[in-house]
Protein backbone atom coordinates (compact mmCIF):
# COMPACT_ATOMS: atom_id res chain seq x y z
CA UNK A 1 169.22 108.06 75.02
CA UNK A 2 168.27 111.21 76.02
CA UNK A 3 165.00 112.48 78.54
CA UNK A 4 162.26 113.49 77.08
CA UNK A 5 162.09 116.54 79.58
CA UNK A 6 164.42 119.44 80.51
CA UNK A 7 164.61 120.40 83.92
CA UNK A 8 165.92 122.78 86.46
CA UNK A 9 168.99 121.20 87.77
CA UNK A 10 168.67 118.62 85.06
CA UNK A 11 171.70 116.39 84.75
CA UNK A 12 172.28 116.50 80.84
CA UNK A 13 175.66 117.59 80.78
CA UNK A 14 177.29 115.88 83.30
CA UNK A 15 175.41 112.87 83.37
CA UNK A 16 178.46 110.54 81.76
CA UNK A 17 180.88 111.82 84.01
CA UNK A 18 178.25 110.50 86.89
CA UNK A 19 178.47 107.26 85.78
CA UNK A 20 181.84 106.85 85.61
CA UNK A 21 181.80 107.01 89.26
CA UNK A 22 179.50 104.51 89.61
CA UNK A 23 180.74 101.38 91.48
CA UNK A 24 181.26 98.01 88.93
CA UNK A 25 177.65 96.52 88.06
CA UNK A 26 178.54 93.55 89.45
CA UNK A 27 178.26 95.35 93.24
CA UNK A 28 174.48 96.16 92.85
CA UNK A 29 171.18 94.74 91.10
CA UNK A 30 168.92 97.34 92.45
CA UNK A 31 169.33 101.38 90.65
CA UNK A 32 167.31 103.94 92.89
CA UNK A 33 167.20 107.49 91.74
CA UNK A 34 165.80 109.37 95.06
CA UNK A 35 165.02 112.51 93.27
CA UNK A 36 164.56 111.66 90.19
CA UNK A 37 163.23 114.80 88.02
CA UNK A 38 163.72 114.28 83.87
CA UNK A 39 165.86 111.01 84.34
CA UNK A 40 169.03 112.41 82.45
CA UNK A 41 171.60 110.02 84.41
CA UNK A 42 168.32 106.93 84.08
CA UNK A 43 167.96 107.21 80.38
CA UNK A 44 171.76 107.67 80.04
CA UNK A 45 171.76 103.74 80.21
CA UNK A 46 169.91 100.90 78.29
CA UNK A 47 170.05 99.71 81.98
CA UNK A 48 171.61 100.20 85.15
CA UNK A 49 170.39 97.11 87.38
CA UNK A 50 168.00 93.97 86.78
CA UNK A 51 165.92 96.52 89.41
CA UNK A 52 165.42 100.01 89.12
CA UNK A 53 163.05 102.49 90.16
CA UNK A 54 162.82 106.34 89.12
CA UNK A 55 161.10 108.49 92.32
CA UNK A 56 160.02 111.79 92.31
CA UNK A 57 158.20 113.99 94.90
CA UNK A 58 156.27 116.29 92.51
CA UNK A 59 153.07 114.02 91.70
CA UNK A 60 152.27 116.03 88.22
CA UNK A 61 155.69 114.95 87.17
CA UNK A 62 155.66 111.38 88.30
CA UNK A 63 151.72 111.14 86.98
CA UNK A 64 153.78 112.19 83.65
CA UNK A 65 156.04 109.89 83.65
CA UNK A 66 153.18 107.17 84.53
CA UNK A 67 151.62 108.53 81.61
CA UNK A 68 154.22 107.58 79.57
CA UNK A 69 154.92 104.02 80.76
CA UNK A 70 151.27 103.11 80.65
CA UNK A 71 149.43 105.11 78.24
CA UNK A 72 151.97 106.52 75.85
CA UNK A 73 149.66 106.51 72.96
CA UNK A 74 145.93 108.09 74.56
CA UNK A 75 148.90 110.51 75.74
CA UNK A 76 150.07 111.02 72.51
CA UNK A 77 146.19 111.35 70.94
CA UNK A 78 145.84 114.52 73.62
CA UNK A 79 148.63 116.31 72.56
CA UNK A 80 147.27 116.35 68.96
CA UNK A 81 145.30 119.47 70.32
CA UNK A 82 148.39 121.72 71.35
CA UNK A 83 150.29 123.80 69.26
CA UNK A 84 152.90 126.42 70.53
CA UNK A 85 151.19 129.31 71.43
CA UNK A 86 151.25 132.15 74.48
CA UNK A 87 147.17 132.10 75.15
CA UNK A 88 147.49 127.91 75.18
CA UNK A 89 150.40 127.71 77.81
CA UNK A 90 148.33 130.49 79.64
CA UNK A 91 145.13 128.23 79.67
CA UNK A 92 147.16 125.16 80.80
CA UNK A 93 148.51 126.57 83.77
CA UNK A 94 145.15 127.96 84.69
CA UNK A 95 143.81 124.19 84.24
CA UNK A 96 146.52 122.14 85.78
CA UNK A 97 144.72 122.89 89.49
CA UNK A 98 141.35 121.67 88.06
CA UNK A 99 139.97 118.54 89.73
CA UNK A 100 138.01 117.87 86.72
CA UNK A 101 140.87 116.49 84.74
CA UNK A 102 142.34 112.89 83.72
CA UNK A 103 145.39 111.62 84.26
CA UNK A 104 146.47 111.94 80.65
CA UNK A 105 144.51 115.47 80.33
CA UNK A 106 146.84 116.37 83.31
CA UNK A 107 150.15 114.85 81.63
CA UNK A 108 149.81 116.39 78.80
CA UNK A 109 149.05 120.02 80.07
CA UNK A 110 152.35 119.24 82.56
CA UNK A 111 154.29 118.05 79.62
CA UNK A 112 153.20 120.72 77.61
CA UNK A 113 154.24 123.45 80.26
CA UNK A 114 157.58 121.79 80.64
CA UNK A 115 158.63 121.97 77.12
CA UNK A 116 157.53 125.19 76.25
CA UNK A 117 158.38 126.93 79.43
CA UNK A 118 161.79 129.33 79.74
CA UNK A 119 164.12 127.30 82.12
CA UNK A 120 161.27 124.39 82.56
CA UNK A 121 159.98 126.41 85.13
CA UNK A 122 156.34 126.03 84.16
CA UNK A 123 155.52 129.89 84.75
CA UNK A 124 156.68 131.41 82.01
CA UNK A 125 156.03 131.37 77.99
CA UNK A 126 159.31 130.61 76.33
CA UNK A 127 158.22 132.05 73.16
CA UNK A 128 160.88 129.96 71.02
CA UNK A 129 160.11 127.41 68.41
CA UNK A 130 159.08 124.03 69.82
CA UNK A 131 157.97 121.18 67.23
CA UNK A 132 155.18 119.50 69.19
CA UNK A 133 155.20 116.80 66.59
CA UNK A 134 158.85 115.40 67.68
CA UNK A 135 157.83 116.05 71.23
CA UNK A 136 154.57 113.82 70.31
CA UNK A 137 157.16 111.04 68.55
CA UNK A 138 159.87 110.66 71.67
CA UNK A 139 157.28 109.32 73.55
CA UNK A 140 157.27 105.67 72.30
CA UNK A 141 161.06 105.55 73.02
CA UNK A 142 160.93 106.34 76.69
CA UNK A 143 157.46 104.25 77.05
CA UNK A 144 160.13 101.39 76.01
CA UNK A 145 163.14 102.37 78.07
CA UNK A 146 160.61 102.83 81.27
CA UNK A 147 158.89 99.27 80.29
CA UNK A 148 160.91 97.51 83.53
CA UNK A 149 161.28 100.75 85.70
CA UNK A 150 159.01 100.88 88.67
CA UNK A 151 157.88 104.43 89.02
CA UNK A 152 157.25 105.67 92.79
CA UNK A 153 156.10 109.44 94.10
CA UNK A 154 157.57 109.19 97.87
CA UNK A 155 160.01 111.03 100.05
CA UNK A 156 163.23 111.03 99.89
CA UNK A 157 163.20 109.60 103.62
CA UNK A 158 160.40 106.49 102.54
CA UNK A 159 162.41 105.45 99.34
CA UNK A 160 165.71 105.31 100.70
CA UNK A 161 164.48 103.45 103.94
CA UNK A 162 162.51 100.66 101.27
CA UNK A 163 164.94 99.82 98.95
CA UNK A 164 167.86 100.42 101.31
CA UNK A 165 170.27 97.14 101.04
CA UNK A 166 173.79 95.82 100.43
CA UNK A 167 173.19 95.33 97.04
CA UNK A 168 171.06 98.89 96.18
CA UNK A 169 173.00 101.80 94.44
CA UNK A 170 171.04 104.89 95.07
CA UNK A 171 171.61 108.11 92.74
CA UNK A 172 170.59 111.35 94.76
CA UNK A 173 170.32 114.46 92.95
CA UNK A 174 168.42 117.22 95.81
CA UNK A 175 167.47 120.71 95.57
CA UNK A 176 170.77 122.36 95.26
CA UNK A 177 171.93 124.28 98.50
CA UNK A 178 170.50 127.88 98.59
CA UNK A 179 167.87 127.10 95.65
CA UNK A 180 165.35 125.06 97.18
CA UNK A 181 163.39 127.71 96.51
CA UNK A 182 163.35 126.79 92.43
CA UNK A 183 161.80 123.47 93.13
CA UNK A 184 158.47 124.30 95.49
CA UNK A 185 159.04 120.91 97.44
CA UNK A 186 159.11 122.05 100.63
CA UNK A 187 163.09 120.53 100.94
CA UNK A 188 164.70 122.90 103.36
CA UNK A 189 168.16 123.59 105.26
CA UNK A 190 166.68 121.21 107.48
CA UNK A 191 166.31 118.35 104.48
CA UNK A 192 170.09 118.54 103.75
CA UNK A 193 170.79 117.77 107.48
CA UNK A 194 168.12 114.59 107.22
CA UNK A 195 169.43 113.34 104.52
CA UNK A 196 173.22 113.10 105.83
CA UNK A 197 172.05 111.51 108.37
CA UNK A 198 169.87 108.77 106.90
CA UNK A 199 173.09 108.46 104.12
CA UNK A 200 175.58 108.07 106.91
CA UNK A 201 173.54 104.63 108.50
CA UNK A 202 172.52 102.98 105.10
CA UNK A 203 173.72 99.37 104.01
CA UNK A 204 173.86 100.58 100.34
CA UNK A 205 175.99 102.57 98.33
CA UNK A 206 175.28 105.92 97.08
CA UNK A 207 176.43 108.48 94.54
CA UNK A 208 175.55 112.03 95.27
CA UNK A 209 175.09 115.31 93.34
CA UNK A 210 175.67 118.69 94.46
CA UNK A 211 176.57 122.17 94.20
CA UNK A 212 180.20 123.35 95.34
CA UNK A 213 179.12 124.65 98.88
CA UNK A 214 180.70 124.77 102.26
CA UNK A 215 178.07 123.67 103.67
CA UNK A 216 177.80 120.83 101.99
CA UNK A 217 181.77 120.15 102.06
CA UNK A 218 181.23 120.21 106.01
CA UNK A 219 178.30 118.27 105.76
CA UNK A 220 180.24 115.36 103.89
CA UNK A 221 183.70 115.74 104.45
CA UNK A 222 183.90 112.47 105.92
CA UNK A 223 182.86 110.71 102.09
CA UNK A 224 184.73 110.82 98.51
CA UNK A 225 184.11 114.03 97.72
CA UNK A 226 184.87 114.68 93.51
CA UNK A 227 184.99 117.91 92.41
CA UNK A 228 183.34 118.58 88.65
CA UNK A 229 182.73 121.76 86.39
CA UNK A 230 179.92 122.20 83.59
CA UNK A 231 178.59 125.22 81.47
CA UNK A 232 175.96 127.10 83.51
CA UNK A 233 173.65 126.46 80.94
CA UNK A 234 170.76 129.31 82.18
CA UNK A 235 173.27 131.99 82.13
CA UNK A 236 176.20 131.00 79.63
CA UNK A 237 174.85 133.78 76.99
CA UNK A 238 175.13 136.55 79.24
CA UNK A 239 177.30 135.92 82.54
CA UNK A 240 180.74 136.40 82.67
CA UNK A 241 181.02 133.46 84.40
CA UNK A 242 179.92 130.41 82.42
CA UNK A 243 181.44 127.78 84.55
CA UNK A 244 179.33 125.84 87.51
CA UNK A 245 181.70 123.79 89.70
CA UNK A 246 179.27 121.11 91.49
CA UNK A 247 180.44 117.80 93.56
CA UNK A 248 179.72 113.91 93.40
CA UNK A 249 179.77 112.72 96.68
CA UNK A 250 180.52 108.64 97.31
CA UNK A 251 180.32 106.42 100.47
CA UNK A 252 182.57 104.02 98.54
């Protein structure tokens, strides 16, 4: 099935060819995506593991996705009072700071913002057609799909050192090299150093996504390193280049 959310550096289009490199099921009963954004490569499967948990740093998203597992319908009942419109998306940003809101009030502005946002980057007023009723409808199918999915809003450095074992596949998918600055995280130059380093001493075994970069080539030349191409999906109606060469990155 497909997420309910697009997102920057979302892993729609090459989420099948991620899976392929995933080791045999029998190797692993616990799935751990470490940065785990829309869920693309998650909802790509019925399931990946008896155990799996989606974990995001951004607490409106993972509050969303909450939202979702727990209270699908109240979430549902507060997006009856959207439609698409520029002064709406205007007033929801301005709100999503308040400390007067609920949960659901919260995940439904964030949701909201997502969806009708150019590039999901929750600043700007895609003014394209959106119907909020099939937005509204999806719901029930991921409530379902996240029914047995634990749901966790840690670092990268606290998830992978808790579910860390010899029977854990973990599915990374970081800020991008050179546009951490798309994801306000606070992941930095120094983040992509940590997190070779925790990957290189871990008992499980990981799959990796990232952007064709030296610096990441250097970084882990000593792992399978697979080289993959997509459609730059931001830019394909007006670059000359359409193509985005990125790398899955194995300890296996």
């Amino acid at each position: 099935m497909d997420s309910f959310l697009s997102w920057i550096g979302g892993k729609k289009l090459l989420r099948n060819k991620i899976i392929t490199e995933f080791p045999d099921s029998k190797e692993y009963d616990k799935y751990v995506e470490v940065f785990g954004g829309a869920g693309w490569v998650l909802f790509a499967k019925d399931r990946h593991a008896t155990y799996e948990v989606y974990n995001d740093i951004n607490s409106n998203l993972v509050n969303l996705f909450k939202c979702v597992k727990y209270h699908a319908e109240e979430l549902q009942k507060e997006l009856n009072f959207t439609i698409n419109s520029r002064e709406l998306f205007n007033e929801y940003i301005s709100q999503m700071n308040s400390k007067g809101l609920t949960d659901i009030q919260r995940a439904a502005r964030y949701f909201y913002l997502i969806k009708l946002s150019y590039g999901s980057d929750i600043e700007t007023y895609g003014a394209v057609k959106k119907d909020v009723e099939k937005m509204k409808s999806y719901i029930e199918q991921i409530q379902a799909r996240l029914r047995n999915v634990v749901i966790e809003n840690r670092s990268f450095e606290k998830i992978i050192s808790k579910y860390d074992s010899n029977t854990t596949l973990f599915y990374l998918d970081p800020p991008y090299h050179n546009t951490e600055s798309y994801y306000d995280t606070g992941f930095n130059e120094d983040s992509h150093i940590q997190l070779n380093t925790m990957l290189k001493e871990i008992k499980a075994k990981f799959v990796l996504s990232y952007n064709d970069d030296e610096f990441i080539r250097g970084l882990y030349k000593e792992f399978n390193i697979v080289e993959v191409e997509r459609n730059n999906n931001l830019t394909s109606r007006y670059a000359k280049n359409r193509v985005f060469k990125e790398l899955i990155i194995k300890n296996y």
